[in-house]
Protein backbone atom coordinates (compact mmCIF):
# COMPACT_ATOMS: atom_id res chain seq x y z
CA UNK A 1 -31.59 1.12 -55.90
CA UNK A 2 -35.16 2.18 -56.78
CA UNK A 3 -37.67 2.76 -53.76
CA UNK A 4 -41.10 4.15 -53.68
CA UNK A 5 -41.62 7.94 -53.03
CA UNK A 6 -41.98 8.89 -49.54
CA UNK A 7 -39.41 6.37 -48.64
CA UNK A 8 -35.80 6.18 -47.62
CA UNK A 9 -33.33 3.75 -48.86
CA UNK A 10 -32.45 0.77 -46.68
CA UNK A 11 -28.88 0.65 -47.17
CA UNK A 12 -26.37 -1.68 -45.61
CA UNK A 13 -24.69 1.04 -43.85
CA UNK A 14 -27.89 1.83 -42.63
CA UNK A 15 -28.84 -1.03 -41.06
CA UNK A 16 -25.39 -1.24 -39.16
CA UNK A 17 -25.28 2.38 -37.85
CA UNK A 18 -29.04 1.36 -36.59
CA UNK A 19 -27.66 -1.77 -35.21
CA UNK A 20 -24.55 -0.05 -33.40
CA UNK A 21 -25.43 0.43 -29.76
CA UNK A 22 -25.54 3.78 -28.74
CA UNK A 23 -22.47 5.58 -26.10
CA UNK A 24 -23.21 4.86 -22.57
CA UNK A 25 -24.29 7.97 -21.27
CA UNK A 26 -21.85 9.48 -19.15
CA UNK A 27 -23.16 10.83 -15.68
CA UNK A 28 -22.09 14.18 -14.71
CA UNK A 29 -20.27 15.44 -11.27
CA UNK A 30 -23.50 15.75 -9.53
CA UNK A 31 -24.60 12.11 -10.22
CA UNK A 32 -21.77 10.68 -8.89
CA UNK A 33 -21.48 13.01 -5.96
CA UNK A 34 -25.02 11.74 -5.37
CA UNK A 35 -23.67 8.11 -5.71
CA UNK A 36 -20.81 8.92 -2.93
CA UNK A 37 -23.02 10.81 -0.88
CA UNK A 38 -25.39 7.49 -0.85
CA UNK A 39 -22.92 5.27 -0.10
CA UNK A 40 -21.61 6.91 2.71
CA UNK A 41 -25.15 7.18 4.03
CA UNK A 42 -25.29 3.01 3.95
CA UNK A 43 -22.06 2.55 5.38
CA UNK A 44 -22.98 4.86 7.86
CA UNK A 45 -24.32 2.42 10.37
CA UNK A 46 -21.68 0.20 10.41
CA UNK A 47 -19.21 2.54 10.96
CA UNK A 48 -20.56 3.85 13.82
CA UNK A 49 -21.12 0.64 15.76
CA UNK A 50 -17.39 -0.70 14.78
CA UNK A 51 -16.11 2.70 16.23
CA UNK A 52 -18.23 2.66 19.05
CA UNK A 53 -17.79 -0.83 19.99
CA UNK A 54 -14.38 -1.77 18.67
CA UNK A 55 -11.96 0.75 17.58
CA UNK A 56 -12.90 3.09 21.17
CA UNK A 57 -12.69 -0.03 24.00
CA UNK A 58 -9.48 -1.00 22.29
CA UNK A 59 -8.09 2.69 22.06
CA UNK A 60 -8.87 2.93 25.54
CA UNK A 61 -7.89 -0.19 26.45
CA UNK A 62 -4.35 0.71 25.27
CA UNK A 63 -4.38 3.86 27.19
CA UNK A 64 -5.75 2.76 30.42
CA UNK A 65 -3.41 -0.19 31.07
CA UNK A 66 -0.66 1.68 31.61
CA UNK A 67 -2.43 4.08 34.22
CA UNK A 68 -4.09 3.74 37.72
CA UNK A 69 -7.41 4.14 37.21
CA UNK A 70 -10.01 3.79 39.33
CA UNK A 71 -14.00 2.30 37.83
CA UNK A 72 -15.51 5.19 40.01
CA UNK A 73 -12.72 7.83 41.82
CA UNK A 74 -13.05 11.20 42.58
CA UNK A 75 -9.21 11.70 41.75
CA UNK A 76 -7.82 11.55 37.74
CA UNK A 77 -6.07 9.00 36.37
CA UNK A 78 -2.34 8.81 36.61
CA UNK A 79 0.61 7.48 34.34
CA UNK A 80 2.19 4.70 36.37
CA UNK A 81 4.04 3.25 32.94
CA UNK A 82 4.49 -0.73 33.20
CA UNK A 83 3.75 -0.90 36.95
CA UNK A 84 0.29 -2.75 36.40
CA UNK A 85 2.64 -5.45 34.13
CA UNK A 86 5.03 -6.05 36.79
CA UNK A 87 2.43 -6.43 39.09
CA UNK A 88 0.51 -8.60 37.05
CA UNK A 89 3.14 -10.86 36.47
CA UNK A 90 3.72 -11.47 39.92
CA UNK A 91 0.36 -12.06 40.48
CA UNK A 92 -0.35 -15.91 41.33
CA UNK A 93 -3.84 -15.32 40.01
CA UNK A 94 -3.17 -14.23 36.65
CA UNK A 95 -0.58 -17.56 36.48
CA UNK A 96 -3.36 -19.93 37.00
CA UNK A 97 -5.95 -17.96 34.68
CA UNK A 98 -3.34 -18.01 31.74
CA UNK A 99 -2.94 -21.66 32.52
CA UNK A 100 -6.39 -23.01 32.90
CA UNK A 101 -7.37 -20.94 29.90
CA UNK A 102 -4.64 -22.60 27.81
CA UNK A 103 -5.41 -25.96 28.95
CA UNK A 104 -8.84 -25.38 28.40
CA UNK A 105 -7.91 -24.66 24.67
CA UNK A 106 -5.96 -27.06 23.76
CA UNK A 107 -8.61 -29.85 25.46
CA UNK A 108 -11.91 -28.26 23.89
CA UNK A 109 -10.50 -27.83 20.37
CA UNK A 110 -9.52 -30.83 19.41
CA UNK A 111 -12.47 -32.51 21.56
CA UNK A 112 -15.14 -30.56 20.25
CA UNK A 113 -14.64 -30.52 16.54
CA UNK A 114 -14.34 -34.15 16.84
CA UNK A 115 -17.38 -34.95 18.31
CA UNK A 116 -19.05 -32.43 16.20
CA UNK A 117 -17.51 -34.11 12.72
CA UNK A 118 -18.74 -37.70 14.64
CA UNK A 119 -22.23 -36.51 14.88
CA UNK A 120 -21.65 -34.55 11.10
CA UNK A 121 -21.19 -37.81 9.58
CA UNK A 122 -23.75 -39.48 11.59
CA UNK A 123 -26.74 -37.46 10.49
CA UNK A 124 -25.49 -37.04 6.93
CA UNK A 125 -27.03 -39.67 5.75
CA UNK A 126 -30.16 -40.00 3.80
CA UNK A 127 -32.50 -42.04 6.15
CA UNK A 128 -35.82 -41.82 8.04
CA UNK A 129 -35.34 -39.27 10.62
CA UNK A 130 -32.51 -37.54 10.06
CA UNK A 131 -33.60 -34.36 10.32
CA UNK A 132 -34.97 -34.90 13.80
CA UNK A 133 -31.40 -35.80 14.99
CA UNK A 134 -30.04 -32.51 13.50
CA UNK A 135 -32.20 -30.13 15.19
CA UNK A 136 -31.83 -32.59 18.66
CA UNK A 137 -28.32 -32.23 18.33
CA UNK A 138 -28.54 -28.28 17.38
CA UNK A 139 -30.83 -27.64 19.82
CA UNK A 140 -28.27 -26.83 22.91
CA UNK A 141 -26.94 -23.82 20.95
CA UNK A 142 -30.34 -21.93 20.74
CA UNK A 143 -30.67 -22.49 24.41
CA UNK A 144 -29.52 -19.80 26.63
CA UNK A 145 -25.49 -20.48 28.00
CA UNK A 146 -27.31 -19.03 31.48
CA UNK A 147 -29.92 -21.54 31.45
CA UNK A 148 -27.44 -24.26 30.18
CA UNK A 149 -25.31 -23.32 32.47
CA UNK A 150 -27.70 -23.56 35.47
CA UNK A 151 -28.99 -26.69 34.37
CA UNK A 152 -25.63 -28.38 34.66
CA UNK A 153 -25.06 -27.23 37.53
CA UNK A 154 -27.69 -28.74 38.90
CA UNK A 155 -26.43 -32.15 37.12
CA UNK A 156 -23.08 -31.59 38.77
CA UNK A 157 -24.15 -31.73 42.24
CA UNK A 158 -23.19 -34.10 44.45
CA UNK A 159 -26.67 -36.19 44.94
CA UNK A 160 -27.18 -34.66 40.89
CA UNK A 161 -28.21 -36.23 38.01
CA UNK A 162 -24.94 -37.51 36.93
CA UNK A 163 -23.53 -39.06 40.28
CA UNK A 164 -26.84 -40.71 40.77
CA UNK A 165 -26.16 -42.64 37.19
CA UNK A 166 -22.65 -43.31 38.32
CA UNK A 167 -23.78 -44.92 41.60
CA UNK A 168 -26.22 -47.27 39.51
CA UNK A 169 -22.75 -48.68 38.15
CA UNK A 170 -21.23 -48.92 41.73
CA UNK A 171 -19.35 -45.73 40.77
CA UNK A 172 -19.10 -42.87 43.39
CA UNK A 173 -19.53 -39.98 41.68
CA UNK A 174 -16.89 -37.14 42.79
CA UNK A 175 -17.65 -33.69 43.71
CA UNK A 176 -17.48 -31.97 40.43
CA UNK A 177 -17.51 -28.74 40.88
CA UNK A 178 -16.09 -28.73 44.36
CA UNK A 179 -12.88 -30.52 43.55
CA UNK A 180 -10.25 -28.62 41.94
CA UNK A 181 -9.03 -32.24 40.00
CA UNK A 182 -12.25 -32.18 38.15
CA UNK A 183 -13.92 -28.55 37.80
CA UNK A 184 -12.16 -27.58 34.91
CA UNK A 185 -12.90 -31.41 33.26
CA UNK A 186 -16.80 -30.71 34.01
CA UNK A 187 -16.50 -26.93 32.08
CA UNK A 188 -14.83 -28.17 29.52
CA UNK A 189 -17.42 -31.10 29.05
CA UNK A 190 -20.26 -29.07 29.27
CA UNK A 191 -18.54 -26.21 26.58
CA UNK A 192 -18.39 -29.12 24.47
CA UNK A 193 -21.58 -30.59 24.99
CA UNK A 194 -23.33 -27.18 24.34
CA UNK A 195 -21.97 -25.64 21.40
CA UNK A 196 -20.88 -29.04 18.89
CA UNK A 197 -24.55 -28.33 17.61
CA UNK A 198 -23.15 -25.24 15.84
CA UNK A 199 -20.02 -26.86 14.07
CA UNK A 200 -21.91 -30.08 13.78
CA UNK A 201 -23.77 -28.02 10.80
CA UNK A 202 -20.68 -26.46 9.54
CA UNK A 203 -19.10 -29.72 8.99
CA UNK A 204 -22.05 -31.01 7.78
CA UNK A 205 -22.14 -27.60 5.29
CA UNK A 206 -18.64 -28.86 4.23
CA UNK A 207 -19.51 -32.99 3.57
CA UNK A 208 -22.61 -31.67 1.20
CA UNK A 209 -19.94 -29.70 -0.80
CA UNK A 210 -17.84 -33.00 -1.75
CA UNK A 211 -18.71 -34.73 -4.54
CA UNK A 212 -20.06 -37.61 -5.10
CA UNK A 213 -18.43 -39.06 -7.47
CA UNK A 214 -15.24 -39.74 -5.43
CA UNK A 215 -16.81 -41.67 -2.93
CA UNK A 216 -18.03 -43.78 -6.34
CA UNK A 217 -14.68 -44.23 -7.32
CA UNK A 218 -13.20 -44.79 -4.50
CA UNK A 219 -15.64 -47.81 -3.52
CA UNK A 220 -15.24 -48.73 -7.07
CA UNK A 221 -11.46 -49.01 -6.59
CA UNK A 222 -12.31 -51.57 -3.31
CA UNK A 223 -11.43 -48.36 -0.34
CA UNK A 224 -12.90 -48.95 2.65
CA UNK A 225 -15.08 -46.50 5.01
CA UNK A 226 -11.93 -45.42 6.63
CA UNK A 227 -10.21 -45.33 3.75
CA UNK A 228 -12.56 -43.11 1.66
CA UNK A 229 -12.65 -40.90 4.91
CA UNK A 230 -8.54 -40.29 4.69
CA UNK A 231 -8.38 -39.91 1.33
CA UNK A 232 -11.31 -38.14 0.10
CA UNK A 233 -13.26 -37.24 3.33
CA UNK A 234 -10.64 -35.18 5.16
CA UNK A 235 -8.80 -33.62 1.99
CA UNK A 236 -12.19 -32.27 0.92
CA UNK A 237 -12.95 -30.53 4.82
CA UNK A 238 -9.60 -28.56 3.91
CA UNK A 239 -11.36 -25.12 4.25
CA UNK A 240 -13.96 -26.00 6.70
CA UNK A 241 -11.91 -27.66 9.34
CA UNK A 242 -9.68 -23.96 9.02
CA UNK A 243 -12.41 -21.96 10.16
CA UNK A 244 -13.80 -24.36 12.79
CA UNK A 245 -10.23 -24.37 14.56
CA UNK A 246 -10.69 -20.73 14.40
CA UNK A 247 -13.58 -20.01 15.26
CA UNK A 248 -13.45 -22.44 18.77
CA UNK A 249 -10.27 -21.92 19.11
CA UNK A 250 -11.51 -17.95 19.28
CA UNK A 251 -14.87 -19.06 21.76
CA UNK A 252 -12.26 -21.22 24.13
CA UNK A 253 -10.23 -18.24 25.14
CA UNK A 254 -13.56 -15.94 25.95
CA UNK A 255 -14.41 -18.69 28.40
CA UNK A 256 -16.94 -16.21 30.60
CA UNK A 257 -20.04 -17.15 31.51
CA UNK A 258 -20.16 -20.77 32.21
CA UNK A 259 -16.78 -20.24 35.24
CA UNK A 260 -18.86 -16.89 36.40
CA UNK A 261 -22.39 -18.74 36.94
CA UNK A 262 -21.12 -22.43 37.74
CA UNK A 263 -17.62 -21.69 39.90
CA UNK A 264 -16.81 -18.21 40.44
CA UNK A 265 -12.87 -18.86 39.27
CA UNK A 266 -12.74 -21.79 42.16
CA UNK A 267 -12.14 -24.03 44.01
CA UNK A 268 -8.60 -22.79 44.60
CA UNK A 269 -8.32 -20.39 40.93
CA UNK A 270 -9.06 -24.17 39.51
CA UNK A 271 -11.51 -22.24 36.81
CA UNK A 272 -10.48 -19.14 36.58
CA UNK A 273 -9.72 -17.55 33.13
CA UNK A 274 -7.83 -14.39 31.55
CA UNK A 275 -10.88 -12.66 30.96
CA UNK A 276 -13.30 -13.30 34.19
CA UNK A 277 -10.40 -12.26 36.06
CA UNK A 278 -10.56 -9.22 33.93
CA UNK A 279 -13.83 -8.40 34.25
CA UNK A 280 -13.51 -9.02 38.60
CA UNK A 281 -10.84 -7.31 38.84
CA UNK A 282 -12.45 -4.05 36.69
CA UNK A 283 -16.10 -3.96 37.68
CA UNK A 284 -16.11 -6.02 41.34
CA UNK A 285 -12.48 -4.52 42.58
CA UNK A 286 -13.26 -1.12 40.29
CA UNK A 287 -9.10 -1.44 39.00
CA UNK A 288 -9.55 -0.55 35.63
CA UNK A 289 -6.07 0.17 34.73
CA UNK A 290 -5.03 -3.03 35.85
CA UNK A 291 -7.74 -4.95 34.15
CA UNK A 292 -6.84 -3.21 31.03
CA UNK A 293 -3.72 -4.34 31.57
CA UNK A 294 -5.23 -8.16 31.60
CA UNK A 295 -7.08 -7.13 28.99
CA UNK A 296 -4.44 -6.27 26.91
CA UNK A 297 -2.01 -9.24 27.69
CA UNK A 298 -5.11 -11.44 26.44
CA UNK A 299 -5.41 -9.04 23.05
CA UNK A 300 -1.80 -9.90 22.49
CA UNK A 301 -1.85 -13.77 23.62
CA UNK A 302 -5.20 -13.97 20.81
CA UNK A 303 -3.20 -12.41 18.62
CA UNK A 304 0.12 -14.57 18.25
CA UNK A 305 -2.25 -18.00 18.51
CA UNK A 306 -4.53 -16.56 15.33
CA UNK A 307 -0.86 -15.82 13.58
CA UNK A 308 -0.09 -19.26 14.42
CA UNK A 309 -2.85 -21.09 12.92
CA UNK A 310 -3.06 -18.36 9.89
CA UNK A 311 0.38 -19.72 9.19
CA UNK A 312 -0.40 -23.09 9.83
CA UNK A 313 -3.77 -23.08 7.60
CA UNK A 314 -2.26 -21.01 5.15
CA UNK A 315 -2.98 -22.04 1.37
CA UNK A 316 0.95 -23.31 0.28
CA UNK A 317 1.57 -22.35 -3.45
CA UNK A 318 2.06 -25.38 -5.46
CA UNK A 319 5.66 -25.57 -7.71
């Protein structure tokens, strides 16, 4: 092919050895040294406060149960082996904690996420106001569980807020707090009552994700409200009902703070849980091996109960 002087020859081999892209350029050891080095640097952080905060308390944890430690003695810690297990389960005490904190589960689970999906499908609805009702009904979670907890206290007086609506029905109200029939009912209805705001929104998360369309088909097809909640509803809240049973599931056996503000563990061990007889026993009695021991009981009680429901929630292969 003829082409003016000065010129090359566009060829079509030319034009696809131009068009080729060109070898990535490969970095050498110091660039991805500098890469490592980097992310080692980020992860730095992290690491730090899971060792400090996780991985060491549970080490020690381990360690001190099976030892007589003292919080603050002048005199080392001793091997005692299983000692603080026998003694713990002879202990009365740690009987009733284990029990009220199961009961407590197995009430505030199933009672909670209810009301929560209730108010879910309430507010997910596209009408004047809803968003007002979503952040009333979120609003208890942002709130301080000290301040929460105070306040209902308060409510759960004798000559409180709540007997005083009771007696306006000709109902006299009982001692709530002071009766060890009803202390653990007015805990658990308070736990509920203060932290549905939080799963409220997760279920709500979880209705968004559904689509449309079924609930087109299925009123096409004649289903009624209940109906279209079995079949299409509930199916659909597969994943999200999983990690709302964990997650309160989780809360209900760290029940702390309300019992330690509101009761104390009373009347009669009627409130008291696994871990804020833990935490008396290891900072007001100073027994940290034995509280370690509690501690550790707990660990392993948490442990089999998330196996459970792991197994239970498990994704089953299809044949």
């Amino acid at each position: 092919m003829t082409t003016p002087a000065g010129t090359s020859a566009v060829t079509p081999a030319v034009v696809a050895a131009r068009l080729e892209p060109s070898p990535p350029r490969r970095r050498g050891p110091a660039g991805s040294r500098n890469q490592r080095t980097i992310a080692w640097l980020m992860m730095l952080p992290a690491a730090v406060l899971i060792i400090t905060f996780l991985i060491v308390p549970i080490g020690l944890t381990f360690v001190l149960a099976f030892t007589d430690a003292k919080l603050i003695s002048p005199r080392p810690a001793q091997f005692i082996g299983v000692d603080n297990f026998v003694r713990l389960f002879e202990n009365g005490t740690f009987w009733a904690s284990l029990r009220n904190t199961i009961i407590f589960t197995i009430v505030i689970v199933p009672f909670q996420s209810g009301l929560a999906l209730g108010l879910a499908l309430l507010v997910n609805t596209k009408m004047r106001g809803t968003n007002f009702f979503r952040t009333i009904y979120f609003l208890p979670l942002v709130t301080s569980i000290v301040v929460v907890s105070m306040l209902w206290l308060f409510m759960y007086q004798p000559n409180g807020l709540i007997n005083s609506i009771l007696a306006r029905f000709g109902i006299q109200g009982p001692d709530w707090l002071g009766n060890p029939a009803t202390a653990l009912l007015a805990i658990i209805l308070m736990s509920a009552w203060q932290a549905m705001g939080l799963h409220m929104v997760v279920w709500l998360a979880g209705l968004q994700t559904i689509p449309a369309d079924l609930y087109e088909a299925a009123d096409l097809d004649g289903a009624s409200k209940w109906q279209q909640f079995a079949n299409v509803t509930w199916p659909g809240l597969r994943q999200t009902r999983t990690f709302i049973l964990i997650t309160i599931t989780i809360a209900a056996f760290g029940l702390f703070t309300q019992v330690n503000l509101m009761t104390q563990g009373g009347p009669l061990n009627a409130t008291t849980t696994l871990v804020y007889q833990a935490v008396q026993t290891g900072f007001r009695q100073q027994q940290t091996g034995y509280a370690s021991a509690i501690s550790l009981v707990f660990f392993v009680l948490v442990l089999i109960v998330t196996l459970i429901q792991r197994y239970l929630t498990r994704d089953k292969e299809v044949r």
